[in-house]
Each structure stands twice: as structure tokens, then as C-alpha cells.
N, C-alpha and C. Protein backbone atom coordinates (compact mmCIF):
# COMPACT_ATOMS: atom_id res chain seq x y z
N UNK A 1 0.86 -1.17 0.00
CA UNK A 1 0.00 0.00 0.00
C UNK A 1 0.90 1.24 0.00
N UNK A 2 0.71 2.30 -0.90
CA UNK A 2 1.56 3.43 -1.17
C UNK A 2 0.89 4.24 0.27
N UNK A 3 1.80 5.83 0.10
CA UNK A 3 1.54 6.67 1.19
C UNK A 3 0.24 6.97 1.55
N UNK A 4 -0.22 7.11 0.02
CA UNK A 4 -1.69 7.83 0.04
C UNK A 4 -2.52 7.12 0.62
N UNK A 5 -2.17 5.59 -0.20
CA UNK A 5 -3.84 4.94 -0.01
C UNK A 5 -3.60 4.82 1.33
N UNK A 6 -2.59 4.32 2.36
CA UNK A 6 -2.14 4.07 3.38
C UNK A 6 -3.23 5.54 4.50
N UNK A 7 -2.43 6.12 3.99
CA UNK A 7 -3.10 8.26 4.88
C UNK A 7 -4.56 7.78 4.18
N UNK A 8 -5.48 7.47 3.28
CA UNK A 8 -6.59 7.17 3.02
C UNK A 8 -7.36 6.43 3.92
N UNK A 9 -6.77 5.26 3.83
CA UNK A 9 -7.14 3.91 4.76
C UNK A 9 -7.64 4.41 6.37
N UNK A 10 -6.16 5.30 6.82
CA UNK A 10 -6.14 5.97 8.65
C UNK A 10 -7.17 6.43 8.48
N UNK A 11 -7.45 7.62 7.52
CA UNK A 11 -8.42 8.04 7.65
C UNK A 11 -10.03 7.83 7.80
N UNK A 12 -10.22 6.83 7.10
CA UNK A 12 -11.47 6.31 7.12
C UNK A 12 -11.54 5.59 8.50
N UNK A 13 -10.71 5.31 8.74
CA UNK A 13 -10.66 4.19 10.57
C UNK A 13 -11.00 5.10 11.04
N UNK A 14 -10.20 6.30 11.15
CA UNK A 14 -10.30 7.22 12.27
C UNK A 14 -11.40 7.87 12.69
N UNK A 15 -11.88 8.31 11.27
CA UNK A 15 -13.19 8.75 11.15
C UNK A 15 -14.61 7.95 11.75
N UNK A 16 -14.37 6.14 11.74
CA UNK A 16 -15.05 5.42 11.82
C UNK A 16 -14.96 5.21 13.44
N UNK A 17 -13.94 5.22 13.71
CA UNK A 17 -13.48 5.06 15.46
C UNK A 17 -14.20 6.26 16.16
N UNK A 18 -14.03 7.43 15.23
CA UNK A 18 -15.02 8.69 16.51
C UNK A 18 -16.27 8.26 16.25
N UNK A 19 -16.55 7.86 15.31
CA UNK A 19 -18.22 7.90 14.96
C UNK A 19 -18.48 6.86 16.56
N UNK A 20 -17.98 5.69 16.41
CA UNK A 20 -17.77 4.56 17.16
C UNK A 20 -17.84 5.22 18.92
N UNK A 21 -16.84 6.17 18.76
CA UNK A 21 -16.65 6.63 20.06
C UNK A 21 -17.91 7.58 20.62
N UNK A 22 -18.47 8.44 19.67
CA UNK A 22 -19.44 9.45 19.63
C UNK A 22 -20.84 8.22 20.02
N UNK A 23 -21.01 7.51 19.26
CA UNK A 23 -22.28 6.60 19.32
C UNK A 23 -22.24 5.86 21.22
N UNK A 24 -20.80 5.55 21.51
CA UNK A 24 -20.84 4.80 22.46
C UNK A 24 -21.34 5.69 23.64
N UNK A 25 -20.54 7.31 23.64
CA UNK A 25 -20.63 8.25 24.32
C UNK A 25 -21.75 8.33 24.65
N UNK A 26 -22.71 8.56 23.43
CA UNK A 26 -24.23 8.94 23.71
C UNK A 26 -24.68 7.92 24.52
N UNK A 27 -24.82 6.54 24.17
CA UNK A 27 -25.30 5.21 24.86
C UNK A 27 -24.99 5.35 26.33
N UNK A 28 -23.80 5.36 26.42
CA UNK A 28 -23.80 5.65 28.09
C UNK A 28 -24.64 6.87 28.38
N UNK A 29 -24.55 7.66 27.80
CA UNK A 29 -25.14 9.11 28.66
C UNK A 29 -26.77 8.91 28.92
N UNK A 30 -27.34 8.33 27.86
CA UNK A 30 -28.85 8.20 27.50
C UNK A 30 -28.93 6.33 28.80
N UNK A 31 -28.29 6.10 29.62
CA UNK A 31 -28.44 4.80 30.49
C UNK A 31 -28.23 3.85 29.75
N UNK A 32 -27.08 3.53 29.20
CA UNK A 32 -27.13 2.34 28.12
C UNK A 32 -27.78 1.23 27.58
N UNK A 33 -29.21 2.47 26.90
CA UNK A 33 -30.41 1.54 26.55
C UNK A 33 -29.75 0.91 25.49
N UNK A 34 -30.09 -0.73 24.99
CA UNK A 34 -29.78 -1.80 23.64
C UNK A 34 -29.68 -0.64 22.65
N UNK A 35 -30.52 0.05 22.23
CA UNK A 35 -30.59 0.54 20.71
C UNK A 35 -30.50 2.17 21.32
N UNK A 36 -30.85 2.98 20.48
CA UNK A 36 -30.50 4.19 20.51
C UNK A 36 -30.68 5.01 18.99
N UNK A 37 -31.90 5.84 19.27
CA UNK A 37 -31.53 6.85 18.24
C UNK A 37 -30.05 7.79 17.35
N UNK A 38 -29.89 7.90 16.90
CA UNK A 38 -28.85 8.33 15.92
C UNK A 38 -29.59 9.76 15.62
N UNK A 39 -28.70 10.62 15.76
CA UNK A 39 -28.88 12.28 15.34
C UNK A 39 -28.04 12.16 14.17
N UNK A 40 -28.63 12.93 13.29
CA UNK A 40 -27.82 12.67 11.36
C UNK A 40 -26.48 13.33 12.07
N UNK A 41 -26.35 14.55 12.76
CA UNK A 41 -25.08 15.06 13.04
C UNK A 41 -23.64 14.12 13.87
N UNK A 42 -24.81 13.49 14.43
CA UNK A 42 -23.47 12.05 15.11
C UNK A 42 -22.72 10.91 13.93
N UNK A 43 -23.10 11.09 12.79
CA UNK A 43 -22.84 10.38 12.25
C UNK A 43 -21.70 10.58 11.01
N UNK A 44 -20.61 9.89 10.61
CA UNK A 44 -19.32 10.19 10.36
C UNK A 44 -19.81 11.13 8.98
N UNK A 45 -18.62 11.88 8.19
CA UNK A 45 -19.07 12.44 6.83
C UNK A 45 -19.43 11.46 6.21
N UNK A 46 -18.77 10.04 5.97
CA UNK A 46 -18.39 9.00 5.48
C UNK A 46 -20.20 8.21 5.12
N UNK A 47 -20.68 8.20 5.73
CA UNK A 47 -21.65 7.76 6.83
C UNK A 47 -23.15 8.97 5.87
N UNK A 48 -22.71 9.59 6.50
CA UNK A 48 -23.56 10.86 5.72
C UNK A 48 -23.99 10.99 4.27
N UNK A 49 -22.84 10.95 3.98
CA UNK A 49 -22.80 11.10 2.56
C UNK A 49 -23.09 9.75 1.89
N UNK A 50 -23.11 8.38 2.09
CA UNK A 50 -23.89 7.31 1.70
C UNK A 50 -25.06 7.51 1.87
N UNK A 51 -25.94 7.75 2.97
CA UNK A 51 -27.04 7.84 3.67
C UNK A 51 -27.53 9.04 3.18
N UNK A 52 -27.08 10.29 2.25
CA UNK A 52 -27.68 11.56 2.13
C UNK A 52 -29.20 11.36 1.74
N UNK A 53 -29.95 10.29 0.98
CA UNK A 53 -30.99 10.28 0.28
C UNK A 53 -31.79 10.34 1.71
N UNK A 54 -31.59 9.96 2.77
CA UNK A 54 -32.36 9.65 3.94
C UNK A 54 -32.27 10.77 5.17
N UNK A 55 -31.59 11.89 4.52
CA UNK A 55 -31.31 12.71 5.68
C UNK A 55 -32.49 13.33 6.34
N UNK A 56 -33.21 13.95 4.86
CA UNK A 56 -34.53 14.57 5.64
C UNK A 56 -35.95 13.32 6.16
N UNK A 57 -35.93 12.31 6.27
CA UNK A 57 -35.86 11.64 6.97
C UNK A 57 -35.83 10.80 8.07
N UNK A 58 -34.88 11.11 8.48
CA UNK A 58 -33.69 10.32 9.19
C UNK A 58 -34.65 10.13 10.72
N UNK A 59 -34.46 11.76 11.05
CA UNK A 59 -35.01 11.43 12.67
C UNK A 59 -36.57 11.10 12.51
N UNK A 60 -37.13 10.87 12.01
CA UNK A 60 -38.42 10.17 12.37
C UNK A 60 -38.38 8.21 11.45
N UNK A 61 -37.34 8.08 11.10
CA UNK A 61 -37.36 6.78 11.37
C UNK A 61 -37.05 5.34 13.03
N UNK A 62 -37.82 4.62 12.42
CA UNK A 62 -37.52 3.60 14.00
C UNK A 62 -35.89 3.52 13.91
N UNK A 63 -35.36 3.60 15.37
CA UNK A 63 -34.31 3.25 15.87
C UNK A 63 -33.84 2.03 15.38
N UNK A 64 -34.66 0.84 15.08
CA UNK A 64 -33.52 -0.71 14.56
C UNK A 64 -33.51 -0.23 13.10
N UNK A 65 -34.24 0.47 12.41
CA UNK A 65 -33.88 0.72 11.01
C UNK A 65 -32.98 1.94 10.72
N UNK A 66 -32.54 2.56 11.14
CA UNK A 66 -31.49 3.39 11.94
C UNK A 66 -30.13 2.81 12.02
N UNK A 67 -29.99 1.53 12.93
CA UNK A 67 -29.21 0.66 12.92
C UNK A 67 -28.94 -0.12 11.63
N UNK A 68 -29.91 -0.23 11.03
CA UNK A 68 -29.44 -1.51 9.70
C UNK A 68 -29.35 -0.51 8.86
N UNK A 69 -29.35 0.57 8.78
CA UNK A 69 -29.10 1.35 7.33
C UNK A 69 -27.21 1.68 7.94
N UNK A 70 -27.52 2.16 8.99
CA UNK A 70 -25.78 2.41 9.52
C UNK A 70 -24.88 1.22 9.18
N UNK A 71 -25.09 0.24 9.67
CA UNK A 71 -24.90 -1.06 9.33
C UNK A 71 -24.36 -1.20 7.78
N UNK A 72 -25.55 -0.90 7.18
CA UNK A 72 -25.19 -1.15 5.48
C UNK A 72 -24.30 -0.20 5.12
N UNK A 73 -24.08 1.16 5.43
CA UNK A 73 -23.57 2.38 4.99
C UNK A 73 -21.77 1.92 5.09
N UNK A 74 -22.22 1.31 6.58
CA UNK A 74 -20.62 1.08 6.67
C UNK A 74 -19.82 -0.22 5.76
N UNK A 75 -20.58 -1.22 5.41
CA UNK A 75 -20.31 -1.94 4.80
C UNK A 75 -20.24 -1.69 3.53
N UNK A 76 -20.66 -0.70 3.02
CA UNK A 76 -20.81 0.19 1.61
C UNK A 76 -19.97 0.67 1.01
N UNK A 77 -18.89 1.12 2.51
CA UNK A 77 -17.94 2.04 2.97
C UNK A 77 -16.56 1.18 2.63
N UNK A 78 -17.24 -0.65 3.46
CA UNK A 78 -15.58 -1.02 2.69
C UNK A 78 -15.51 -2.25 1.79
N UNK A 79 -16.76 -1.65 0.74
CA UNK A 79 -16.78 -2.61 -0.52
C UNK A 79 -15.53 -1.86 -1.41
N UNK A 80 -15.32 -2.25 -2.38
CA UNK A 80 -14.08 -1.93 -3.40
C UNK A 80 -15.00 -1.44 -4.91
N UNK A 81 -14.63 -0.46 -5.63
CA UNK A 81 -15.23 0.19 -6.62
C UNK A 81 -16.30 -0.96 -7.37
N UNK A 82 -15.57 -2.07 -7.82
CA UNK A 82 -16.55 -3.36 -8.39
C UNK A 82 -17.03 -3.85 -7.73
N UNK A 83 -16.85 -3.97 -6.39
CA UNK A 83 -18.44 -4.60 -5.38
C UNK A 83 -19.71 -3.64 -5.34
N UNK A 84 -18.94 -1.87 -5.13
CA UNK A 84 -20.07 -0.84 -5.32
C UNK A 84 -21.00 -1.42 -6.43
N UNK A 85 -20.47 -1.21 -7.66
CA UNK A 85 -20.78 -0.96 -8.84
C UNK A 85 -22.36 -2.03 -9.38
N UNK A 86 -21.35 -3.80 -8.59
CA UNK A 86 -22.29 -4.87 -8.82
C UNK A 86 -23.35 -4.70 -7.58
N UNK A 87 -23.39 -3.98 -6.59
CA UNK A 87 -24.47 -4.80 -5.37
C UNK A 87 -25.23 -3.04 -5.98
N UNK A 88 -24.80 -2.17 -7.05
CA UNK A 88 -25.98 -1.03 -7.47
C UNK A 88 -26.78 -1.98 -8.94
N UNK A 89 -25.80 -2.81 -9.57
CA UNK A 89 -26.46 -3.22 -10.36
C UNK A 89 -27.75 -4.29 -9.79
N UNK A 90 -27.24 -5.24 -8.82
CA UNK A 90 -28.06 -6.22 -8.13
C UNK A 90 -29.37 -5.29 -7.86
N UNK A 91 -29.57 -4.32 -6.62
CA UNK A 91 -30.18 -3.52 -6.76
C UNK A 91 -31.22 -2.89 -7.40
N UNK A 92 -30.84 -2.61 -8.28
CA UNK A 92 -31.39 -1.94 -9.67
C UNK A 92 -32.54 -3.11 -9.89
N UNK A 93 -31.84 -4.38 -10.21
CA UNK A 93 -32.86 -5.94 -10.81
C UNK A 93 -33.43 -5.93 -9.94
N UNK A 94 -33.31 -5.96 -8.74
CA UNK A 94 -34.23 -6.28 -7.30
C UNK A 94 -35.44 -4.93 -7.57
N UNK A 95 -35.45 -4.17 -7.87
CA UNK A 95 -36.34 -2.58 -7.86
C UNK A 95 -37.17 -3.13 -8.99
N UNK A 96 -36.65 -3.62 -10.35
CA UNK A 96 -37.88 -3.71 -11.39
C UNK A 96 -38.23 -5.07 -11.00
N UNK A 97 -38.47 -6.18 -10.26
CA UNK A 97 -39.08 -6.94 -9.82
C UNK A 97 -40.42 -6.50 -9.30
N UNK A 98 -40.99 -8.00 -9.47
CA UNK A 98 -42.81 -7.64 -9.09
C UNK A 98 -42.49 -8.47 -7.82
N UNK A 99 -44.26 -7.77 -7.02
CA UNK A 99 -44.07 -8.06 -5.85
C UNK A 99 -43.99 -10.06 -5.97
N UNK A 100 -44.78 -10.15 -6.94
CA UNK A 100 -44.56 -11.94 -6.99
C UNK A 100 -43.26 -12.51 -6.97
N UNK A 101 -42.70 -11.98 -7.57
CA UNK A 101 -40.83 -12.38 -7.84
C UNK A 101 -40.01 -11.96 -6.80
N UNK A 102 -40.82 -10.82 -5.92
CA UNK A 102 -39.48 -10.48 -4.73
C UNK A 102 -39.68 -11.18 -3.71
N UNK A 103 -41.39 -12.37 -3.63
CA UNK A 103 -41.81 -13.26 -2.57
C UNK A 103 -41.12 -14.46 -2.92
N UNK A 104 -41.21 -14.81 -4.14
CA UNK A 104 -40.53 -16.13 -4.32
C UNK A 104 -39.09 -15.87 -3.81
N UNK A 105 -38.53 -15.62 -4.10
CA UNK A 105 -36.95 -14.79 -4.11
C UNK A 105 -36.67 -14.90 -2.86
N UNK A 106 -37.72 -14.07 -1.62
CA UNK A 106 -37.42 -14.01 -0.26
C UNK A 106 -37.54 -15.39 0.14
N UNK A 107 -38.74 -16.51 -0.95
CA UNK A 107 -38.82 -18.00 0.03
C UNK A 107 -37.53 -18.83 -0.04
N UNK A 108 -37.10 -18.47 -1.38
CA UNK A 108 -36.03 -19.41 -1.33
C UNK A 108 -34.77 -18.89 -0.65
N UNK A 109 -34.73 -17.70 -0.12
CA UNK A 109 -33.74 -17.10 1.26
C UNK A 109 -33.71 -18.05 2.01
N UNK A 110 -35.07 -17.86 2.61
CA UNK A 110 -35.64 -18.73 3.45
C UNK A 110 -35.08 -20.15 3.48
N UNK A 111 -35.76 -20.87 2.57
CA UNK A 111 -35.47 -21.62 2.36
C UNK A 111 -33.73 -22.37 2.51
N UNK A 112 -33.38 -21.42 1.46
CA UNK A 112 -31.28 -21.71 1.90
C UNK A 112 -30.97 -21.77 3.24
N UNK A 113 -31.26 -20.60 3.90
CA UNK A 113 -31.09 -20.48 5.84
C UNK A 113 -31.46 -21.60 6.00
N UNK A 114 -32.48 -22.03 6.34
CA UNK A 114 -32.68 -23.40 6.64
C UNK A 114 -31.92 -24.80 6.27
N UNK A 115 -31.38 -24.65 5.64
CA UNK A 115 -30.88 -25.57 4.68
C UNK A 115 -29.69 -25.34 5.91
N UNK A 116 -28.63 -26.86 6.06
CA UNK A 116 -27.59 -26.96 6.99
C UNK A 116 -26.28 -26.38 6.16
N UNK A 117 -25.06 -26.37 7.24
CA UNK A 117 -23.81 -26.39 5.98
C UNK A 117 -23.67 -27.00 4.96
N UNK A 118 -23.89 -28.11 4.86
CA UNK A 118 -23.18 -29.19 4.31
C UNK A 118 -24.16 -29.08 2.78
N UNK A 119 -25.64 -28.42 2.97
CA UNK A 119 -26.37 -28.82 2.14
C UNK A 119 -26.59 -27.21 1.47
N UNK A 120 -25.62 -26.47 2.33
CA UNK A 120 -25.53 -25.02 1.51
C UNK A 120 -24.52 -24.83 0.36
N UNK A 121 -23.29 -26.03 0.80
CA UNK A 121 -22.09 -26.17 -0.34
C UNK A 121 -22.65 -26.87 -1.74
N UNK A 122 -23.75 -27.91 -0.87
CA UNK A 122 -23.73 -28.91 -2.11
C UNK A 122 -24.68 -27.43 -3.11
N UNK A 123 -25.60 -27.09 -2.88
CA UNK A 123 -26.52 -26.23 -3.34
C UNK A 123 -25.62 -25.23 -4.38
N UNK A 124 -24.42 -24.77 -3.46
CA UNK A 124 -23.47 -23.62 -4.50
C UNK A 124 -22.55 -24.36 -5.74
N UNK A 125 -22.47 -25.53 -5.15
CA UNK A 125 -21.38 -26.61 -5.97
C UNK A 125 -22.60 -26.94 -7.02
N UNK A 126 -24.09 -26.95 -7.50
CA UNK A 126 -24.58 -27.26 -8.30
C UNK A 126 -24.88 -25.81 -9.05
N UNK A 127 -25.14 -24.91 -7.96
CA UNK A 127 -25.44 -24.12 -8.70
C UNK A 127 -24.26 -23.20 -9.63
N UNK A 128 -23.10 -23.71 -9.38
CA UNK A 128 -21.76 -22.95 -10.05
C UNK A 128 -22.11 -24.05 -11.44
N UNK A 129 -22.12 -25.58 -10.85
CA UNK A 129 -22.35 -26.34 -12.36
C UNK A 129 -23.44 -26.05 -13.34
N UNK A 130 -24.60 -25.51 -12.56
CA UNK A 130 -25.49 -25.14 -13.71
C UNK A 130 -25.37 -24.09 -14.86
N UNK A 131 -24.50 -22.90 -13.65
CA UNK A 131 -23.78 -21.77 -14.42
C UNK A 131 -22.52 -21.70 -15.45
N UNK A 132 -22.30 -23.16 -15.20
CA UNK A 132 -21.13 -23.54 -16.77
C UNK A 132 -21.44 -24.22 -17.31
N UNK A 133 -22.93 -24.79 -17.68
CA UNK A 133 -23.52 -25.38 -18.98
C UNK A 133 -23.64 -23.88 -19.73
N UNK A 134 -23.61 -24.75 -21.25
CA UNK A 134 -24.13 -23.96 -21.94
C UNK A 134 -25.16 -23.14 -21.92
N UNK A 135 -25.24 -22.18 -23.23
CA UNK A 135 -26.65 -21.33 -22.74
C UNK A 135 -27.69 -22.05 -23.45
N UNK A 136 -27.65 -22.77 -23.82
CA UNK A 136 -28.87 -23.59 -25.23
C UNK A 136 -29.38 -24.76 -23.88
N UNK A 137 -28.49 -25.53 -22.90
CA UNK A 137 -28.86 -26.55 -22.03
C UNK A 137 -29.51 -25.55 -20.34
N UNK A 138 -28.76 -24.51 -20.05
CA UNK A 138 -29.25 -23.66 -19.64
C UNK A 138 -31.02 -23.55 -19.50
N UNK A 139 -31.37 -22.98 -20.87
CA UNK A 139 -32.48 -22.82 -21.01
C UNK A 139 -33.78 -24.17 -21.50
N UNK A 140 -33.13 -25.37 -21.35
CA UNK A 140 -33.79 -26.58 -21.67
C UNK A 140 -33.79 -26.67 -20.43
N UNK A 141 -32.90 -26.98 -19.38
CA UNK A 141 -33.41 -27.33 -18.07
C UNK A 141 -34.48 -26.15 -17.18
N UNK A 142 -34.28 -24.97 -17.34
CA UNK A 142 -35.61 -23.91 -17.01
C UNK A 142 -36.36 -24.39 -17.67
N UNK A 143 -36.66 -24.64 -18.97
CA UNK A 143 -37.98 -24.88 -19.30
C UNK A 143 -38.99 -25.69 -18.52
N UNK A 144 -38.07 -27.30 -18.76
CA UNK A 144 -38.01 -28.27 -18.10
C UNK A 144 -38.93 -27.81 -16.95
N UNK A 145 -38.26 -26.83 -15.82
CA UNK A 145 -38.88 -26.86 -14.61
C UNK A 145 -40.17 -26.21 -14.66
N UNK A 146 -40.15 -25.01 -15.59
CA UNK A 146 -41.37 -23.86 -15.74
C UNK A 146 -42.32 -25.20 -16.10
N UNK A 147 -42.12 -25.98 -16.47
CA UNK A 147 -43.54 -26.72 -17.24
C UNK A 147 -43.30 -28.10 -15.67
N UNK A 148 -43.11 -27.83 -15.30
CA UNK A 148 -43.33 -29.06 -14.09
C UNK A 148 -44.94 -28.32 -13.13
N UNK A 149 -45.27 -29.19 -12.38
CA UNK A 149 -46.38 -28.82 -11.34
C UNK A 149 -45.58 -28.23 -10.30
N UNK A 150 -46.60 -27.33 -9.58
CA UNK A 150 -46.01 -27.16 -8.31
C UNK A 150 -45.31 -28.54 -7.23
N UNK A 151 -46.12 -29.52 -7.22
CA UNK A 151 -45.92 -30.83 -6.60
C UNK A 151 -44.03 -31.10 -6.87
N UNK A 152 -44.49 -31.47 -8.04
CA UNK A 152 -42.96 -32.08 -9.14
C UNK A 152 -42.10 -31.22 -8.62
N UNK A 153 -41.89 -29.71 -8.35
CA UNK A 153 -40.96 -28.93 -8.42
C UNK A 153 -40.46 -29.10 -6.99
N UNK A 154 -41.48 -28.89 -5.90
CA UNK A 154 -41.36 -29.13 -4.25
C UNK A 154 -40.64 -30.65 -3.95
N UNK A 155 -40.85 -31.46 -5.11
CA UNK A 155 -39.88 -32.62 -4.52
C UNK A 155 -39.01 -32.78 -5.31
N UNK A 156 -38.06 -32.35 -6.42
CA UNK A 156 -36.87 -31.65 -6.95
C UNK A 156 -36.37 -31.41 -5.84
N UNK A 157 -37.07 -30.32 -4.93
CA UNK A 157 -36.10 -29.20 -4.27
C UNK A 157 -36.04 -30.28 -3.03
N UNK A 158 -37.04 -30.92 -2.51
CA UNK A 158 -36.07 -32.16 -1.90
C UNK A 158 -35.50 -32.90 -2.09
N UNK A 159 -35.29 -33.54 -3.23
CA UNK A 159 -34.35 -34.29 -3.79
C UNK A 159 -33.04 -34.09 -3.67
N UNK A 160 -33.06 -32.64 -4.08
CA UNK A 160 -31.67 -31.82 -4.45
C UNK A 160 -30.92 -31.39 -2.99
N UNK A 161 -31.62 -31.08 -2.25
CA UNK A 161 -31.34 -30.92 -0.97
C UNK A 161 -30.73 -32.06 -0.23
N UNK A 162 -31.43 -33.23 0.12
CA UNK A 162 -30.86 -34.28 0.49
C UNK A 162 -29.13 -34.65 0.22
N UNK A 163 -28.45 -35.14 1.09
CA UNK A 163 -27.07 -34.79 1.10
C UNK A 163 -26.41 -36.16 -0.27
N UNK A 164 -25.81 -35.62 -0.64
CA UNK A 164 -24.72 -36.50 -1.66
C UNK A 164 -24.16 -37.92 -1.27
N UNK A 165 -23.97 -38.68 -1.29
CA UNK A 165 -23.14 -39.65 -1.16
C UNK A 165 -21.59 -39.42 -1.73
């Protein structure tokens, strides 16, 4: 790491450490209730300036959503230009989705969580193989499923689940 990015890097810690220190400050002062409102002014430039769309805002949102946007901001904070770039593109697809497609989407979240370790690898280890067939076999096996019953498809997904030998 050269001088700059190095004096870059401090900086963002440092900045992140008062925020850190400022947030803790308040918590004690306010009886160190679990959660805690956030004043837009307690919060780093860094911080701010991700979060600007939400400023006016800000103080009349709930306190845990408060927390998970801070949360994200900071993690926002130490993605790298091509993680920005892909989790705005992800984003973007997630926004022109219908509400039908963002329920399915959330079941099979669901669904994965549930799912153990062992049966989360096998799941990525097929799903990397599905992603290096061709695009012509690709779209024969979607078909494939689009034309199955609901029934047929629910015991696929147990099938597939069930652990490997």
C-alpha cells in the first residue's frame, strides 16, 4: 500500500473510530439503553454522505432501522469500486421486480437459511455447475422446470437438498 492509499485507509478508521466513540458516548449518557436513536449530526461524513438520500428523513425513522441502514452504509464504505458498482447493479434488478418475484426470491432465502452447511455447499457446488452449462442446455433445463407442477418442483427441491453420497 503506497503513502496515500495508506493516509486514506487511517483516515477512514479514524473517522469510523469517533463515529464509534461518539455513538458509544451517547449510549452511556442516554443509560445504556440496547438501541438508541442516531442524530444525522453524530454520524461520520463517510456515513452521511452514503445515507444523504435519507437525511430529511432520518429522525423520524424507528431506531432498529437506523441501525441496519448504519450497518449497510458502513459496509458500503468497505466494498471496493466493483463490489459498489455490482451490489448497485443487483439492486437496480431487485427494484424492477414484481411483488410476486421479490416473494418467491425471499422464500427461497428462506429456504437456503434453513438448509444446513453441508447442504448449503452442495446447493453452491450445483449451482456454479449449472452456471457452466451452456446457454442452449441452460435454457432446456428452465424450461423443463417452468412446465413441471407445483408438486414435481417441491420434490426436486427435496431431492436436491438431500445430502450426496
Amino acid at each position: 500500500m503506497n503513502k496515500q492509499g495508506f493516509a486514506a485507509w487511517l483516515r477512514i478508521r479514524s473517522e469510523r473510530f469517533l463515529g464509534i466513540r461518539l455513538w458509544l458516548s451517547a449510549w452511556l449518557i442516554a443509560g445504556g439503553s440496547s438501541t438508541m436513536a442516531l442524530e444525522w449530526d453524530q454520524l461520520s461524513d463517510e456515513v452521511r454522505q452514503t445515507l444523504a438520500p435519507m437525511e430529511s428523513r432520518w429522525s423520524s425513522l424507528p431506531e432498529e432501522r437506523q441501525q441496519r441502514l448504519l450497518k449497510g452504509a458502513e459496509r458500503w464504505s468497505d466494498m471496493s469500486t466493483d463490489q459498489k458498482a455490482s451490489a448497485k447493479e443487483r439492486f437496480q434488478r431487485w427494484q424492477k421486480l414484481s411483488p410476486e418475484q421479490k416473494q418467491t426470491l425471499k422464500e427461497g432465502l428462506k429456504r437456503y437459511q434453513r438448509m444446513s452447511p453441508r447442504q448449503r455447499q452442495q446447493s453452491r457446488e450445483r449451482w456454479q455447475r449449472f452456471q457452466s452449462l451452456p446457454d442452449e442446455k441452460k435454457q432446456q433445463l428452465r424450461q423443463r422446470f417452468r412446465q413441471m407442477t407445483p408438486k414435481q418442483r417441491e420434490g426436486l427441491r427435496q431431492r436436491m437438498q438431500k445430502p450426496r453420497r
